[in-house]
Protein backbone atom coordinates (compact mmCIF):
# COMPACT_ATOMS: atom_id res chain seq x y z
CA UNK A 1 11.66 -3.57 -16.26
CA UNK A 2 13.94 -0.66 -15.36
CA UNK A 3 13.37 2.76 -14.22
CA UNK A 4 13.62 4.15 -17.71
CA UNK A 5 11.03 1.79 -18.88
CA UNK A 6 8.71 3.48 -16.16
CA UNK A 7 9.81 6.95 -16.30
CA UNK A 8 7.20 9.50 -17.02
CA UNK A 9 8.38 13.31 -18.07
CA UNK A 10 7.26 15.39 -15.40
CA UNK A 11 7.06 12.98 -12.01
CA UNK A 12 9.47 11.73 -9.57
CA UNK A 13 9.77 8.13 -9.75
CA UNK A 14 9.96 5.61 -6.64
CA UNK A 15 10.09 2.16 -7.43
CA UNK A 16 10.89 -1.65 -6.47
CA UNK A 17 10.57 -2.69 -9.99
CA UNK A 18 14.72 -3.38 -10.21
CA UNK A 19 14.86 -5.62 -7.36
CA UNK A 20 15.32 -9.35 -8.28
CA UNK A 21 12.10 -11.54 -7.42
CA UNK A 22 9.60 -8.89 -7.32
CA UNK A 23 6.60 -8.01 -9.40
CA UNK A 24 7.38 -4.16 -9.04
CA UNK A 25 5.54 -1.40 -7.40
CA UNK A 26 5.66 2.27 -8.75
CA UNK A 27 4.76 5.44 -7.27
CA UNK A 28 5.21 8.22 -8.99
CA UNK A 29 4.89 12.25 -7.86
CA UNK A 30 4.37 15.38 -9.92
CA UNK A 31 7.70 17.32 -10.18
CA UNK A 32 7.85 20.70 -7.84
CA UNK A 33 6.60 19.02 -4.99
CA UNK A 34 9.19 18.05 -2.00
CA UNK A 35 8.83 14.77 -1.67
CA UNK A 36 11.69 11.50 -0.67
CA UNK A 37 12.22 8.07 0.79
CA UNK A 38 11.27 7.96 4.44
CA UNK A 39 14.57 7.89 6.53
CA UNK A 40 12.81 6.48 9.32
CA UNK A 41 10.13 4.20 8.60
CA UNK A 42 11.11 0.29 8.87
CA UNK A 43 9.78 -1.67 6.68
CA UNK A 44 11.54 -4.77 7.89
CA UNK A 45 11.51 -6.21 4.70
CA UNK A 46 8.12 -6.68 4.15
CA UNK A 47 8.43 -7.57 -0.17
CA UNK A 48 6.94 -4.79 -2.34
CA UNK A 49 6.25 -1.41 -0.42
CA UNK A 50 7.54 1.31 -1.81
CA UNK A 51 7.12 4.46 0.63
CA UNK A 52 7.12 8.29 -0.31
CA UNK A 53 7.11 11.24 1.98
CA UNK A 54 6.16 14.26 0.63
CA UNK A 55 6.72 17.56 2.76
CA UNK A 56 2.97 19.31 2.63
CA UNK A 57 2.47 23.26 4.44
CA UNK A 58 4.47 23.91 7.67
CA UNK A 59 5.35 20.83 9.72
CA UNK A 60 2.67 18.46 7.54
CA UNK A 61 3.92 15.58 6.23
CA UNK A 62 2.24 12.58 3.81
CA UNK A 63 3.52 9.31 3.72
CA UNK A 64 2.41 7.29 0.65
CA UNK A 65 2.77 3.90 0.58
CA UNK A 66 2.29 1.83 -2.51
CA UNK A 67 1.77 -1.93 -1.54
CA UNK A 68 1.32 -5.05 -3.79
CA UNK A 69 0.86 -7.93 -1.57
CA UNK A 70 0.67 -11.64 -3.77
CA UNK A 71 -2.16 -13.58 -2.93
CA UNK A 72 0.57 -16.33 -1.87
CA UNK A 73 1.90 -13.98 0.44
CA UNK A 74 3.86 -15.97 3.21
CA UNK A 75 2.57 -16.01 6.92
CA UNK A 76 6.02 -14.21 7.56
CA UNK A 77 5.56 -11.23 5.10
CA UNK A 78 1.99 -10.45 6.12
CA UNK A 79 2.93 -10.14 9.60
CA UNK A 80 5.47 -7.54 8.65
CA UNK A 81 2.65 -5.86 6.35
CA UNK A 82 0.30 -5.64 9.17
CA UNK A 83 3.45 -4.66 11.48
CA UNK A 84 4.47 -1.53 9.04
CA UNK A 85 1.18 -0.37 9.17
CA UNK A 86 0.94 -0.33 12.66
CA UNK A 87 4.24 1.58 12.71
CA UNK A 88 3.66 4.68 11.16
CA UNK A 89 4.27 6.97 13.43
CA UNK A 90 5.19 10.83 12.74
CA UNK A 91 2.82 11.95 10.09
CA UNK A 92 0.19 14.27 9.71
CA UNK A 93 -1.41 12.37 6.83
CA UNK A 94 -1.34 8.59 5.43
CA UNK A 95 -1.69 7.46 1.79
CA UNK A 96 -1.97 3.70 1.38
CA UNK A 97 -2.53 2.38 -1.69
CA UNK A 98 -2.49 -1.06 -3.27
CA UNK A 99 -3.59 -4.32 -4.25
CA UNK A 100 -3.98 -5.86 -0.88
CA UNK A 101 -5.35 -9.67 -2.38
CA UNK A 102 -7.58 -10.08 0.03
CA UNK A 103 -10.78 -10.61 -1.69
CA UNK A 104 -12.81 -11.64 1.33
CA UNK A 105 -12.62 -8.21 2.88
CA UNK A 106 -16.31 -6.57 2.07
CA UNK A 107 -15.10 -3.00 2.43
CA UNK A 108 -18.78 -1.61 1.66
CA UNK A 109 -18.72 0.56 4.95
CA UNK A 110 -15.43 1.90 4.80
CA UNK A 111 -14.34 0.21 8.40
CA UNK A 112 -14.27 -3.52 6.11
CA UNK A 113 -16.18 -6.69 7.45
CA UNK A 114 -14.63 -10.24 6.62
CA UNK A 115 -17.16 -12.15 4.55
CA UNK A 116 -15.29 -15.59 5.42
CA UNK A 117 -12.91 -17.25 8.14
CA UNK A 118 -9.97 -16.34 5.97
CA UNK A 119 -7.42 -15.16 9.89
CA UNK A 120 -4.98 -13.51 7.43
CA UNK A 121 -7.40 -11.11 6.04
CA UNK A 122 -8.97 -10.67 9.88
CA UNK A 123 -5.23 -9.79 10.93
CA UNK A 124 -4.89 -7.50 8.23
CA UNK A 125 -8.33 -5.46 8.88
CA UNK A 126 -7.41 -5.57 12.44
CA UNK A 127 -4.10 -3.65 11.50
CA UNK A 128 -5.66 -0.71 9.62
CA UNK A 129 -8.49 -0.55 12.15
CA UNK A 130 -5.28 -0.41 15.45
CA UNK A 131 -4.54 2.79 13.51
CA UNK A 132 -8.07 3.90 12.60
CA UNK A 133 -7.86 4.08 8.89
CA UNK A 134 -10.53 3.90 6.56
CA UNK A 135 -11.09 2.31 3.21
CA UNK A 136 -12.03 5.71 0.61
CA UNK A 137 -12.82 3.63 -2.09
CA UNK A 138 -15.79 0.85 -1.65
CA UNK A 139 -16.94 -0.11 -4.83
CA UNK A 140 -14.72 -2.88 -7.56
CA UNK A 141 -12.31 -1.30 -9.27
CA UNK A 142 -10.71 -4.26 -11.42
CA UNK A 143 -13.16 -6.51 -13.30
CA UNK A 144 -12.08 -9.80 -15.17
CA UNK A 145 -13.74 -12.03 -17.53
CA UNK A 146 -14.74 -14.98 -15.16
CA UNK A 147 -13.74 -13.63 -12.17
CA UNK A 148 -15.24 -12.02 -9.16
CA UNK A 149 -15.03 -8.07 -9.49
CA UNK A 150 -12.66 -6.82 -7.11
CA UNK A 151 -12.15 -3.88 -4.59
CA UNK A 152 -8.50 -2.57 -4.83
């Protein structure tokens, strides 16, 4: 896919979807507001973030950060997930937002509990918690003939 194929009339697009051996992640931001990639965050090539910052009232910034991370996700790459979130440093507000694949994470309290043994997902939830966010959304939001209903 290319960026044309994803443009919408009206947003700002920021994607990874033209990078070779990627599944693509898309964010994309209503025109008038001042928003651009983040000069200074490292993502140390974790695969498949795509950051925004948009500029909010006086020195407020938000830094979006669209996330797809594959279920097969290497040992490697979800260090450097859990290591980018524990980076973000400089903002007044954070926007993560994803599929994260990992199911086992019962996020029905908003802090998550691990329903299993599963030490990437426990690395993970310890990452988010190191920089006290919280999970909005706590019910499934992608369903699937035959499978398990998911949060996202």
């Amino acid at each position: 896919m290319t960026k044309i194929d994803l443009h919408i009339p009206g947003y700002n697009l920021f994607t990874n979807a033209e990078t070779d051996g990627v599944r693509g992640v898309t964010v994309h931001i209503k025109e008038g507001y001042n928003c651009m990639e983040p000069e200074k965050l490292c993502l140390d090539h974790a695969s498949e973030v795509v950051p925004v910052e948009l500029k909010l009232n006086k020195n407020d910034k938000l830094l979006i950060l669209g996330i797809y991370r594959s279920p097969n996700s290497t040992t490697d790459n979800n260090e450097k997930l859990n290591n980018l979130i524990r980076s973000i440093e400089g903002y007044s507000h954070i926007l993560i937002a994803g599929d994260f694949n990992y199911p086992k994470i019962m996020w029905s309290d908003g802090d998550g509990t691990i329903n299993s043994s599963n030490c990437d997902a426990g690395k993970f939830l310890d990452a988010t918690r190191d920089v006290y966010l919280y999970q909005h959304v706590d019910f499934a939001t992608r369903h699937q003939v035959n499978q398990d209903s998911n949060v996202l």
